[in-house]
N, C-alpha and C. Protein backbone atom coordinates (compact mmCIF):
# COMPACT_ATOMS: atom_id res chain seq x y z
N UNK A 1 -5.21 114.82 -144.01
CA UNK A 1 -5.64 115.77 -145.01
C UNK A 1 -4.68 115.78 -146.20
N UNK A 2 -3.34 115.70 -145.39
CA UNK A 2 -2.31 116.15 -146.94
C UNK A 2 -2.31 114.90 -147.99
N UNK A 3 -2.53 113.59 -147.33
CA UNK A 3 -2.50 112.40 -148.00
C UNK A 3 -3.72 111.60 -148.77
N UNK A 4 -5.30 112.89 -148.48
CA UNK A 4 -6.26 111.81 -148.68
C UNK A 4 -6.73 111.80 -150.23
N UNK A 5 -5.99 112.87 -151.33
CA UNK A 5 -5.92 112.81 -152.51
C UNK A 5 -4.43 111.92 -153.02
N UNK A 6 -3.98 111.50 -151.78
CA UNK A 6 -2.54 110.62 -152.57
C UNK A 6 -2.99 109.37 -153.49
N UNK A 7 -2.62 109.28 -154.79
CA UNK A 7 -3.08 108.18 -155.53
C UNK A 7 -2.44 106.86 -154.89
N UNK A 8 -1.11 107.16 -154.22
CA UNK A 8 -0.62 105.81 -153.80
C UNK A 8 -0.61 105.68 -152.45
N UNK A 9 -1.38 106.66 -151.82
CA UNK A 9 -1.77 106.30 -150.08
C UNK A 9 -1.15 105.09 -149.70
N UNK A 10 -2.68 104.03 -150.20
CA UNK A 10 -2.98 102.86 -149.69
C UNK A 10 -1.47 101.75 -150.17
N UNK A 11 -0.80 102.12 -150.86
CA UNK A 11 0.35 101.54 -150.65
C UNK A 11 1.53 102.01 -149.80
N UNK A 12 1.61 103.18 -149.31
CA UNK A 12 2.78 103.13 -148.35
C UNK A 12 1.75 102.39 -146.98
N UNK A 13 3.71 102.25 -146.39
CA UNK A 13 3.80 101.48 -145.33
C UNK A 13 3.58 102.66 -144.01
N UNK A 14 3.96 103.78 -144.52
CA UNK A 14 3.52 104.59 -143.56
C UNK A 14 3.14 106.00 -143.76
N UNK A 15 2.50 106.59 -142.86
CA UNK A 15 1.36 107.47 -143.55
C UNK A 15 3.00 109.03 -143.62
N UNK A 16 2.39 109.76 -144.69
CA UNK A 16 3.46 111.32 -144.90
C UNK A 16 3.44 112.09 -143.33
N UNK A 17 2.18 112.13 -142.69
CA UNK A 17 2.34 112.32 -141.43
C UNK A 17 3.81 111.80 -140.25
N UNK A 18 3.37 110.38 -140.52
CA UNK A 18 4.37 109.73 -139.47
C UNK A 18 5.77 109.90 -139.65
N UNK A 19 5.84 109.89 -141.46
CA UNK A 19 7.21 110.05 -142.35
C UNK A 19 7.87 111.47 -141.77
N UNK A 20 7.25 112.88 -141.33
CA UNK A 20 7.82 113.51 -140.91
C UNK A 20 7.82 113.67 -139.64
N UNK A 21 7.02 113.01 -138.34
CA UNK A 21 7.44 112.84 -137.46
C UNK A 21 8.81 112.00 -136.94
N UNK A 22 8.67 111.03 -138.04
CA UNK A 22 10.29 110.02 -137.50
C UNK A 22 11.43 110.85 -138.54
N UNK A 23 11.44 112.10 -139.14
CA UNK A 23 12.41 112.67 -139.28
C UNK A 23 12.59 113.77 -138.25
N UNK A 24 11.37 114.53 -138.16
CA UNK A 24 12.21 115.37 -136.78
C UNK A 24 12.48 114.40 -135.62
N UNK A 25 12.10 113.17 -135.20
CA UNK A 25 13.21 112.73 -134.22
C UNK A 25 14.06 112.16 -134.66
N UNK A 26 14.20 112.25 -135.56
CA UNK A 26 15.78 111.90 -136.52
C UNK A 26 15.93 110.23 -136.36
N UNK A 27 14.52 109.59 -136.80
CA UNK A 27 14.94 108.33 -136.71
C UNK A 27 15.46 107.24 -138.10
N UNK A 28 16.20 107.09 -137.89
CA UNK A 28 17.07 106.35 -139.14
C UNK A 28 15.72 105.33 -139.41
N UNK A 29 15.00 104.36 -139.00
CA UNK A 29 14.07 103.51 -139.64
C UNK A 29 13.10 104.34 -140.49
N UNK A 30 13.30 105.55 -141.10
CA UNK A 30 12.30 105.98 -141.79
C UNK A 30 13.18 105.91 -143.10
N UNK A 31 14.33 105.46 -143.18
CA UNK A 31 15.15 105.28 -144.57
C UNK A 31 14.71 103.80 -144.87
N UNK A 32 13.93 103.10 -144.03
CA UNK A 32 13.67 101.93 -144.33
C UNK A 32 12.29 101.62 -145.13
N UNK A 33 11.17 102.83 -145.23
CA UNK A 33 10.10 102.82 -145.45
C UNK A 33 9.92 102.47 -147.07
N UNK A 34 8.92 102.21 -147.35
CA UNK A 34 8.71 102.36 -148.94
C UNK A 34 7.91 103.23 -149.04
N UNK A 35 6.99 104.27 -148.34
CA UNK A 35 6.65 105.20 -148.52
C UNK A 35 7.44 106.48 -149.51
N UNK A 36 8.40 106.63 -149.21
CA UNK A 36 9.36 107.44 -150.36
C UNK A 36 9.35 106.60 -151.79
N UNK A 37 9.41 105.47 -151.94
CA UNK A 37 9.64 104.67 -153.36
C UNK A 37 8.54 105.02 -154.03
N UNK A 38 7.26 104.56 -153.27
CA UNK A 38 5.83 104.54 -154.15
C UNK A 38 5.35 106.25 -154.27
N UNK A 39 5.94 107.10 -153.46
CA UNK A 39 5.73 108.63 -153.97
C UNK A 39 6.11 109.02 -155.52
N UNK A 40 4.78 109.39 -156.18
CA UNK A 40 4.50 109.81 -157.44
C UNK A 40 5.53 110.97 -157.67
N UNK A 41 5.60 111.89 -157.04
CA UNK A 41 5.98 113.21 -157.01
C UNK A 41 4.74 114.11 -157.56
N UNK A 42 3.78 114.02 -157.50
CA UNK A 42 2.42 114.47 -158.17
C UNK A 42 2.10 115.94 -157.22
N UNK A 43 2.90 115.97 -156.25
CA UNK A 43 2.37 117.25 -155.78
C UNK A 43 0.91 117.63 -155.05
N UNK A 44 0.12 116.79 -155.52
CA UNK A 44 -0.92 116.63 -154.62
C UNK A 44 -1.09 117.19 -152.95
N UNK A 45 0.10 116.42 -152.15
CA UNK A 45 0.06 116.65 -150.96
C UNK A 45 0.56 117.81 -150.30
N UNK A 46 1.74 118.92 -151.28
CA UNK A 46 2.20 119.56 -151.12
C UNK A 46 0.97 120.67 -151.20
N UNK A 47 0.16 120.60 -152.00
CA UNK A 47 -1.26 121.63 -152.40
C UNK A 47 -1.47 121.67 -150.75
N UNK A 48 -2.03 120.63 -150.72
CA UNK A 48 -2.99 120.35 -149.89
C UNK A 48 -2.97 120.59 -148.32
N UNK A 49 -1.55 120.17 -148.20
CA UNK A 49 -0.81 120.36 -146.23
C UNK A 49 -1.18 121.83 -145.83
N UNK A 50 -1.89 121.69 -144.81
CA UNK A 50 -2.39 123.21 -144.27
C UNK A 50 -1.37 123.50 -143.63
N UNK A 51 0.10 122.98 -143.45
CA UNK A 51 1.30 123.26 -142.66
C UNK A 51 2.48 123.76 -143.63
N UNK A 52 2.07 123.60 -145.34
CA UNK A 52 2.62 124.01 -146.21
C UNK A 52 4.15 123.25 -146.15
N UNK A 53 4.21 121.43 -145.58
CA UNK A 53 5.04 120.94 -145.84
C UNK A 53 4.95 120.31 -147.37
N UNK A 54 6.79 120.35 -148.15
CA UNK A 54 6.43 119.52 -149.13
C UNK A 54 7.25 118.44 -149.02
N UNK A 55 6.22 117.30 -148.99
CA UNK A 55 6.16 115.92 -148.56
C UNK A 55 6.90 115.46 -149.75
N UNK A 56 6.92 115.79 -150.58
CA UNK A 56 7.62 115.59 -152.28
C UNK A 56 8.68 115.86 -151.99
N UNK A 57 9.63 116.78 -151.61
CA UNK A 57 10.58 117.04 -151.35
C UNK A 57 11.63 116.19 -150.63
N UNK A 58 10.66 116.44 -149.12
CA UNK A 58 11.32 115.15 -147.98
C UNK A 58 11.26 113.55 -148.44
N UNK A 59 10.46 113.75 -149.59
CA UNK A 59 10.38 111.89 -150.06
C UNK A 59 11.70 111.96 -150.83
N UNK A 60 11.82 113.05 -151.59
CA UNK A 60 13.11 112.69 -152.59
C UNK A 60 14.42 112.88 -151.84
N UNK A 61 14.30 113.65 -150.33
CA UNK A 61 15.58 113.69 -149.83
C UNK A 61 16.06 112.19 -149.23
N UNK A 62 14.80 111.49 -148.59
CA UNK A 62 14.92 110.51 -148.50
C UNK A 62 15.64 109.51 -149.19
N UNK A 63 15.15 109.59 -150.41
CA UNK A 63 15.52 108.61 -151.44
C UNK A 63 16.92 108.66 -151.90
N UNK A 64 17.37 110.00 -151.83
CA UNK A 64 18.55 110.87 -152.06
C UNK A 64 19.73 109.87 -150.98
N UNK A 65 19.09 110.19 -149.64
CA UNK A 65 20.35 109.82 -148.11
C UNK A 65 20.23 107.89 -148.72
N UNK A 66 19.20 107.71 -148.89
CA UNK A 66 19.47 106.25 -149.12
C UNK A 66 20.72 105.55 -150.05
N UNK A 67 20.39 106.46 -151.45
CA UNK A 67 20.99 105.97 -152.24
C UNK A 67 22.50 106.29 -152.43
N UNK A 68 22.43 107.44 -151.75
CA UNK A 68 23.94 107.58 -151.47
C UNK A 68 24.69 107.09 -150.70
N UNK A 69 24.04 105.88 -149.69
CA UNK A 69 24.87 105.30 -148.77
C UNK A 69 24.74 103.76 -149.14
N UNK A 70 24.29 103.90 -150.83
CA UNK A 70 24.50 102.95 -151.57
C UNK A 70 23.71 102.02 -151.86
N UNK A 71 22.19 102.11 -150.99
CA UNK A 71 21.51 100.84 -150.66
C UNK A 71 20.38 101.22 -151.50
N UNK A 72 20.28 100.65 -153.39
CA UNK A 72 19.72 101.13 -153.82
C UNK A 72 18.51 100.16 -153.72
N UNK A 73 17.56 100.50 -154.23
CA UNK A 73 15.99 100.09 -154.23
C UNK A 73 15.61 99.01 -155.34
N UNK A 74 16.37 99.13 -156.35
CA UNK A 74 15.97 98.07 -157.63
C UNK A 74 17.14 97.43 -158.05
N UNK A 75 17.38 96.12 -158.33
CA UNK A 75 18.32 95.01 -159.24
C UNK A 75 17.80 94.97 -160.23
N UNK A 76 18.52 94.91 -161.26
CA UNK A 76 18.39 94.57 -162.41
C UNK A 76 18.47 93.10 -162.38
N UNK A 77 18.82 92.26 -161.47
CA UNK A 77 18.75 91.04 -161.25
C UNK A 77 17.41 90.46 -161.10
N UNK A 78 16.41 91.62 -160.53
CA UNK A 78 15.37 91.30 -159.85
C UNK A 78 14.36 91.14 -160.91
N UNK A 79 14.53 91.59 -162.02
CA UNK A 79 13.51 92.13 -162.61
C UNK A 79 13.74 90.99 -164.43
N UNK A 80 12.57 90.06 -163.94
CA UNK A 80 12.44 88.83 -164.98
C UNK A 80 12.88 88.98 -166.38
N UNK A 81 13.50 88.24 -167.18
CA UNK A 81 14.10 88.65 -168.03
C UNK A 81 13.41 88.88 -169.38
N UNK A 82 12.04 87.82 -169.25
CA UNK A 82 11.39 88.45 -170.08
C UNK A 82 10.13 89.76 -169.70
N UNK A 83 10.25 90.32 -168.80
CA UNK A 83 9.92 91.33 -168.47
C UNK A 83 10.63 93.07 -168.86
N UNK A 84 11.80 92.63 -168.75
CA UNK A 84 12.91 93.42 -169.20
C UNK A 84 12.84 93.69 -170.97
N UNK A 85 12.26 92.65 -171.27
CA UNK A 85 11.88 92.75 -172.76
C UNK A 85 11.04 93.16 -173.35
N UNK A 86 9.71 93.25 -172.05
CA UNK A 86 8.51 93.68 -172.86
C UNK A 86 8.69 95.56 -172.65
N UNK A 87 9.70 95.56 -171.23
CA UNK A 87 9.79 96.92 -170.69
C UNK A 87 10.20 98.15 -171.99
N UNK A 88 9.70 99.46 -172.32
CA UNK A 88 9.86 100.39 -172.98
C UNK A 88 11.11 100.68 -172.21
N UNK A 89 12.35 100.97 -173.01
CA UNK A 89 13.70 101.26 -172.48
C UNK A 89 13.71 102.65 -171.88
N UNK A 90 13.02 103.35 -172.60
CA UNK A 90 12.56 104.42 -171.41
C UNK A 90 12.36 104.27 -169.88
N UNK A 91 11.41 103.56 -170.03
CA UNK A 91 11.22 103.19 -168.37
C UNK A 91 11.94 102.53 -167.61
N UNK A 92 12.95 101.46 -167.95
CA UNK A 92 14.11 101.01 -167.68
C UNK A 92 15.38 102.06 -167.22
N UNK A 93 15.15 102.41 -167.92
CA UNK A 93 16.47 104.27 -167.40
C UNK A 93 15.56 104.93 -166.50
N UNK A 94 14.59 105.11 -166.90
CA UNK A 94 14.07 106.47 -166.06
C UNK A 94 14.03 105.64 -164.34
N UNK A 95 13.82 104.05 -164.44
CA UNK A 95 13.95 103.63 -162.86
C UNK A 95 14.92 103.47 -162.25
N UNK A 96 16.06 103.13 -163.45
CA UNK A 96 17.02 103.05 -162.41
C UNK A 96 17.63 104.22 -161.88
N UNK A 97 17.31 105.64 -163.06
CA UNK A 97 18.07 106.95 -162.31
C UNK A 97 17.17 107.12 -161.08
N UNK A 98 16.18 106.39 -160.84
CA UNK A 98 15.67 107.08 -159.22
C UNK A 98 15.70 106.07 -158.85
N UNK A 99 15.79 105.04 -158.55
CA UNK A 99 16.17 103.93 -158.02
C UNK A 99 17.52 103.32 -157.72
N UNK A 100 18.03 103.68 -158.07
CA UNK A 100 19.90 102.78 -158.18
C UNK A 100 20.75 104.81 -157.81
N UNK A 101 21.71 103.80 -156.77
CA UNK A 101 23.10 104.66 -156.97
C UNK A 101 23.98 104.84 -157.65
C-alpha cells in the first residue's frame, strides 16, 4: 500500500516494506540496498502507510549511517566527462551533497 504510488517502486531492489523489516532485525545488508538512493523524498509513502511509518525518513537515515562510514554512492570518476559538461552545475552539487561523504 505505502509503495504503490512510489514513482520509483519499480526501481528499488527492495520493497519499503522489507527495508523496515531488515532494520528492526538490525540487519546491516539493508545499508547495501539501492532502495534508499532511488528514494525521491516525495512523501508519497509517508501519506499513505496505514502504520504512519516515514519511509522518507528511514531512507535518509540510511543514507546518513552509510555515508558516514564513508562508503559514498557516487565518483566523480564515474561520471563521463562529457556528461559532466552537459550536467547543470546545480545538479552536480546538489548529488554529491546526498551522495558523497
Amino acid at each position: 500500500m505505502c509503495s504503490s504510488g512510489c514513482p520509483t517502486a519499480s526501481k528499488m531492489d527492495i520493497t519499503p516494506r522489507k527495508m523496515v523489516r531488515l532494520i528492526q532485525l538490525g540487519r546491516e545488508e539493508v545499508l547495501n540496498s539501492k532502495t534508499m538512493w532511488v528514494c525521491l523524498s516525495c512523501f508519497t509513502c509517508v501519506v499513505r502507510c496505514p502504520r504512519k511509518i516515514d519511509l522518507a525518513k528511514l531512507g535518509e537515515a540510511l543514507r546518513q549511517i552509510r555515508l558516514r562510514k564513508g562508503l559514498d554512492h557516487i565518483h566523480i570518476s564515474e561520471i563521463p566527462e562529457e556528461e559532466r559538461k552537459k550536467l547543470p552545475q546545480i545538479a552536480l552539487v546538489s548529488n554529491f551533497r546526498k551522495f558523497t561523504s
